[in-house]
Protein backbone atom coordinates (compact mmCIF):
# COMPACT_ATOMS: atom_id res chain seq x y z
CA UNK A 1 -25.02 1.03 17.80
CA UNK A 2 -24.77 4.24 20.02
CA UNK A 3 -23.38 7.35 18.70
CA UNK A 4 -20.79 7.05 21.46
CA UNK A 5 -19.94 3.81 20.37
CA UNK A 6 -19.35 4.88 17.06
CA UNK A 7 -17.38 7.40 17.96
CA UNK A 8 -15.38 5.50 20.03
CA UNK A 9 -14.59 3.08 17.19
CA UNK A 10 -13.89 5.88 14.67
CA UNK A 11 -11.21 7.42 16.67
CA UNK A 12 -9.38 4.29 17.15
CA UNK A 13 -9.29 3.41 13.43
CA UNK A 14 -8.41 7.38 12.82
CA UNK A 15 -5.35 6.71 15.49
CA UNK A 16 -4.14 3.65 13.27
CA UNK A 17 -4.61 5.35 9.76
CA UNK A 18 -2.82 8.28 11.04
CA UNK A 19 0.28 6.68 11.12
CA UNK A 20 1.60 7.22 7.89
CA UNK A 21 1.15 11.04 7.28
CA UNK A 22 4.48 13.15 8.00
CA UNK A 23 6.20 9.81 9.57
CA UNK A 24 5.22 8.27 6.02
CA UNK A 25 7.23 11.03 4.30
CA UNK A 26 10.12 10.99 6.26
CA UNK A 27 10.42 6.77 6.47
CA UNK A 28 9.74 6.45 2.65
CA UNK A 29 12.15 9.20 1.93
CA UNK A 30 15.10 8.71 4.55
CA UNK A 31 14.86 4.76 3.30
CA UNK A 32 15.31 6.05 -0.22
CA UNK A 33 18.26 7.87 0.10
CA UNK A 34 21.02 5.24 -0.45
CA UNK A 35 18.76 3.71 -3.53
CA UNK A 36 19.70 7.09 -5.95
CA UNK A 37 22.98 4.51 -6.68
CA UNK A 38 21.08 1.17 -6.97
CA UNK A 39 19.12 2.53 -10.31
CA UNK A 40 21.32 -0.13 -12.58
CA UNK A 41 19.62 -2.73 -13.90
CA UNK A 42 20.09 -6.56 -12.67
CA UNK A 43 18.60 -9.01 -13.96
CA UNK A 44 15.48 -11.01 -12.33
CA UNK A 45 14.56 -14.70 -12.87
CA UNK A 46 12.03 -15.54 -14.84
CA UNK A 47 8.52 -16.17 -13.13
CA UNK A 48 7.38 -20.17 -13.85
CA UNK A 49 4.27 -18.83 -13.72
CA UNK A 50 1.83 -17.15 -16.92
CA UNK A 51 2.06 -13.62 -16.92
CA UNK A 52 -0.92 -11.34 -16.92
CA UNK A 53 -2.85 -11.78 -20.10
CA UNK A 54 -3.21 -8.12 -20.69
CA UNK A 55 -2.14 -4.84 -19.86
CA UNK A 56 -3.06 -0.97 -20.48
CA UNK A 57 -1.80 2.15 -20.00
CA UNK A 58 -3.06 2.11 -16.76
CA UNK A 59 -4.23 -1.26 -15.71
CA UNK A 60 -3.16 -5.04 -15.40
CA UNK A 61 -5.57 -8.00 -15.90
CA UNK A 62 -4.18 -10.27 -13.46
CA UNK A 63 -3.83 -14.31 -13.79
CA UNK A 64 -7.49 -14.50 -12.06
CA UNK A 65 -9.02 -12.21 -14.14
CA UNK A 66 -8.83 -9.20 -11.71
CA UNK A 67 -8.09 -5.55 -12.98
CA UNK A 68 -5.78 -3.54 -11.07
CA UNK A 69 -5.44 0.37 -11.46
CA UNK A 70 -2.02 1.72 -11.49
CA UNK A 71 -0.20 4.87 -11.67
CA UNK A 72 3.67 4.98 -13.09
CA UNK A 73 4.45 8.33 -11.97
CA UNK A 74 8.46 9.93 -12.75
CA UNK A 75 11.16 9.23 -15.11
CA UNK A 76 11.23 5.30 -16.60
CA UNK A 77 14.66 5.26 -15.65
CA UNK A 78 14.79 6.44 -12.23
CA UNK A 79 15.03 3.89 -8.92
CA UNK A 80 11.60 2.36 -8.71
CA UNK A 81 9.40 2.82 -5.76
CA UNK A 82 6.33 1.42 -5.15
CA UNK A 83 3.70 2.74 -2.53
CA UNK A 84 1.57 0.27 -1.29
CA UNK A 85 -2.10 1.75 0.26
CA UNK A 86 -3.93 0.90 3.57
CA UNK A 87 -7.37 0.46 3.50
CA UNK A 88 -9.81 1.65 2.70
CA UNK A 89 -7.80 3.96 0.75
CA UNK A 90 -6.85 3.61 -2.76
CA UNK A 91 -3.59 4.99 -4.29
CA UNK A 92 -4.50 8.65 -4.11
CA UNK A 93 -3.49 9.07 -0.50
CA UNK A 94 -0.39 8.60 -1.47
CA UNK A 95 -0.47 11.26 -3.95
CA UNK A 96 2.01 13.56 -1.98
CA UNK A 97 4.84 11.29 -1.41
CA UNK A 98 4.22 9.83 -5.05
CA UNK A 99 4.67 13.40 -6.51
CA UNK A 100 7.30 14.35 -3.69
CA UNK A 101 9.88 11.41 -5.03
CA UNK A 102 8.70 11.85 -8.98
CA UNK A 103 10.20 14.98 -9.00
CA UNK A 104 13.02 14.04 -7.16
CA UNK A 105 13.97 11.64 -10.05
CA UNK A 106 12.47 8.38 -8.87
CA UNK A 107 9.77 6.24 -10.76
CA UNK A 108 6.44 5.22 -8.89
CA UNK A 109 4.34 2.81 -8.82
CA UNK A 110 0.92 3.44 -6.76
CA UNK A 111 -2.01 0.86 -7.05
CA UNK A 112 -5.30 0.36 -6.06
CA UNK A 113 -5.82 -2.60 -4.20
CA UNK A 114 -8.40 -5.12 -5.84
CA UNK A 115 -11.74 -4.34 -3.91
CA UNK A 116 -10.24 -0.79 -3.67
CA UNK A 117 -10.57 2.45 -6.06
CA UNK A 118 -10.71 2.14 -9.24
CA UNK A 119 -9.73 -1.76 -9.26
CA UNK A 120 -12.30 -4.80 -9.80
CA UNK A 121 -14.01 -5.47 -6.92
CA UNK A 122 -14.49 -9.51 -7.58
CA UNK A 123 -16.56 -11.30 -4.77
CA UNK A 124 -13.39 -13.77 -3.81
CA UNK A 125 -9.89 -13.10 -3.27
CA UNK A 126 -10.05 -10.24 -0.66
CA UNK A 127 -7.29 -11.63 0.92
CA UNK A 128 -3.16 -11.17 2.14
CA UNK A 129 -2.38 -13.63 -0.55
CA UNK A 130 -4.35 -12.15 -3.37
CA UNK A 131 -3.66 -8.96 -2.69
CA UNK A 132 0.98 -10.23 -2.72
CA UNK A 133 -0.04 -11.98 -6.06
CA UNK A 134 -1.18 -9.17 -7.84
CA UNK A 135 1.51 -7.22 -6.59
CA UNK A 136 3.95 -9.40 -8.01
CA UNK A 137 2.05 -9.47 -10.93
CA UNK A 138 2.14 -5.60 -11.50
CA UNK A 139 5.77 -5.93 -10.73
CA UNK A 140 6.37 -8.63 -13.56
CA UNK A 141 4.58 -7.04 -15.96
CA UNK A 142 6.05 -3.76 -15.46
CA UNK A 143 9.66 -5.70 -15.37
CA UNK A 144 10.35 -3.48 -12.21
CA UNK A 145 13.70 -4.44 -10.74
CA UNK A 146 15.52 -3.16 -7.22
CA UNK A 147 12.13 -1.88 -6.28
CA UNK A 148 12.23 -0.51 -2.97
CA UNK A 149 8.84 -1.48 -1.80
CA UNK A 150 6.97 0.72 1.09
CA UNK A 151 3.85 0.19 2.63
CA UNK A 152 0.75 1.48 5.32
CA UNK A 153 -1.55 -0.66 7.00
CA UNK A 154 -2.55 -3.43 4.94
CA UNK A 155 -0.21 -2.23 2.36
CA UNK A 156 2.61 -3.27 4.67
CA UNK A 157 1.17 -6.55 5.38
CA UNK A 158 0.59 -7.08 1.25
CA UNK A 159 4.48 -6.28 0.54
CA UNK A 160 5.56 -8.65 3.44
CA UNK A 161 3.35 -11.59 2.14
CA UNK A 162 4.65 -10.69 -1.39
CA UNK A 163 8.36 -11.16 -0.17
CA UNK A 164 7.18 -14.19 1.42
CA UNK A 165 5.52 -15.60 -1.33
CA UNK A 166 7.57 -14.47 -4.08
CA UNK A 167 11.12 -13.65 -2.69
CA UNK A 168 12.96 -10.39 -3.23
CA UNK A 169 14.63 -11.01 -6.68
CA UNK A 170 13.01 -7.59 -7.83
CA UNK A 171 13.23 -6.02 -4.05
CA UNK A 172 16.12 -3.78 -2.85
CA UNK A 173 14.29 -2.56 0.33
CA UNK A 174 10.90 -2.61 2.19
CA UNK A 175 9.33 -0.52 4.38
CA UNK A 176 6.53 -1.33 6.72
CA UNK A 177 4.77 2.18 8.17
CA UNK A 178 1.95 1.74 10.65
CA UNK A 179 1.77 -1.44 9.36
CA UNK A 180 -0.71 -4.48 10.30
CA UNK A 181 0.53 -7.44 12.09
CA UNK A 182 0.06 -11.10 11.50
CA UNK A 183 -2.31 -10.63 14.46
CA UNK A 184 -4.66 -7.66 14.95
CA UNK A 185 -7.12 -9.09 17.44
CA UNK A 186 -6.85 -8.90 21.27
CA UNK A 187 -6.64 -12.77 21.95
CA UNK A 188 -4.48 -14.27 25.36
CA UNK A 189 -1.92 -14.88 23.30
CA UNK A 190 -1.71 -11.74 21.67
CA UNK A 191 -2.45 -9.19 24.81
CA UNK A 192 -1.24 -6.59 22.79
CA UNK A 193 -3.96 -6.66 20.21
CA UNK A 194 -6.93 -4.56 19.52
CA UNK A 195 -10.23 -5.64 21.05
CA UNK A 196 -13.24 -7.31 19.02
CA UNK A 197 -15.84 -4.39 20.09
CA UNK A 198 -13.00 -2.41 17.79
CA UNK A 199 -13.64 -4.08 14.66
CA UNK A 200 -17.04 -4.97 15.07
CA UNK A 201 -17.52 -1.58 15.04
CA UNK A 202 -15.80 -0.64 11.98
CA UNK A 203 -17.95 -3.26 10.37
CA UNK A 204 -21.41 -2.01 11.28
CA UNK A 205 -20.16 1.47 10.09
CA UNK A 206 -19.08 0.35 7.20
CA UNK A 207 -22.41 -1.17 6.41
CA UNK A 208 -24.67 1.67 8.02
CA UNK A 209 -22.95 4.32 6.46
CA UNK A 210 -19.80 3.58 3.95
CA UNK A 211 -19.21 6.71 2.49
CA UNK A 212 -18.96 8.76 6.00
CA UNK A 213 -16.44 6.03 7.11
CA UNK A 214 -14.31 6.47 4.42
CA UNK A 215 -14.92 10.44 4.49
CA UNK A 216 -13.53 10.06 8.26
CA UNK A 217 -10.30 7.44 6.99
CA UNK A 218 -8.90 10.15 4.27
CA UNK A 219 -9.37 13.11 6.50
CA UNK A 220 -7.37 11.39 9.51
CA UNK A 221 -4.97 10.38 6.39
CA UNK A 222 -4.87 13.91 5.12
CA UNK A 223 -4.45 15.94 8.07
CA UNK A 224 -1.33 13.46 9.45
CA UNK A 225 0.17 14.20 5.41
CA UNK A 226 0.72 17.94 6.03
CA UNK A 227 4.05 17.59 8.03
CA UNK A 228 6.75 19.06 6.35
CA UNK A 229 8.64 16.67 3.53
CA UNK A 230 12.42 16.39 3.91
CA UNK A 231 14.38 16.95 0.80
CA UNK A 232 15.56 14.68 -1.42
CA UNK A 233 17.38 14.57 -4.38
CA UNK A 234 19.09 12.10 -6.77
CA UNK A 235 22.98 11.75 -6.59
């Protein structure tokens, strides 16, 4: 592949990741503002399913066996938010929001994404539903009620499969930012969509050189985080 080329598909995946930085900020925190008053608790059925056989101060070992990184950042008590990542991040770009709302009172939750960070990085189960069934099983195991759920990229489509999949018993709010679509590719029914050459060429950057992909990813992330954050407080 051309330098060019490469190029080419780098900015277009910099233009998507992008997305989230100051308009992150502001979504995640103007969304929050009427949950300072939902902090009660309510109760939340009872999953049918086996919870996750273990947990640690910082990780869950999910019902396949998968262990998922977590941080639990702010007061215990305080509205629960959880951040969901795009990829290939991991739950440090959202370090700035995460310590933004913390100090404004609210608990998060940031993970990384099985096959992301600091998470297992099993062979199988890279997938939408994987990725909504550890979610909920963070969530369960945490016993986090009126979460107010937020994600970026494929975070947003992971919380919209999880409310698919799982309902919003726990959820008081979602936010998708820069989020994927059912649909990313170009097809004739989906005009709108990005073309193949796009994601081949993520692909064969990925595999020629990983590390300067990802380099590229957080930089695009971190520069678009430097907007200013709005304030925020709790009632």
């Amino acid at each position: 592949m051309s330098n060019s080329t490469n190029e080419h598909n780098f900015s277009r995946r910099n233009i998507l990741l992008a997305g989230v930085g100051g308009a992150g900020i502001a979504a995640v925190s103007g969304a929050l503002t009427g949950a300072r008053a939902e902090a009660e608790d309510q109760a939340a059925p009872t999953s049918t399913d086996q919870s996750p056989v273990k947990r640690s101060v910082n990780t869950i070992l999910t019902r396949d066996g998968v262990e998922i990184y977590y941080k639990d950042w702010g007061p215990k008590d305080g509205p629960v938010v959880i951040l969901s990542h795009g990829w290939p991040l991991s739950s440090d770009s959202w370090e700035a929001q995460a310590l933004h709302l913390a100090n404004n009172g609210f608990r998060v939750i940031t993970h990384d994404r099985r096959g992301h960070g600091r998470s297992s990085q099993p062979w199988d189960g890279n997938d939408m539903d994987h990725y909504a069934d550890d979610l909920a099983d963070l969530i369960e195991v945490l016993d986090l009620k009126n979460v107010s759920l937020f994600g970026f990229s494929t975070g947003g489509g992971e919380i919209s499969r999880y409310i698919g999949r799982h309902g919003t018993s726990r959820v008081a709010k979602a936010g998708l930012i820069a989020a994927v679509p059912p649909l990313m590719l170009k097809t004739a029914a989906n005009p709108g969509g990005l073309p193949i050459e796009v994601f081949d060429g993520i692909r064969a950057a990925s595999i020629a050189d990983r590390s300067q992909l990802s380099r590229i990813s957080r930089q695009a992330r971190s520069s678009a985080s430097t907007a200013p954050v709005p304030s925020l407080r709790r009632a």
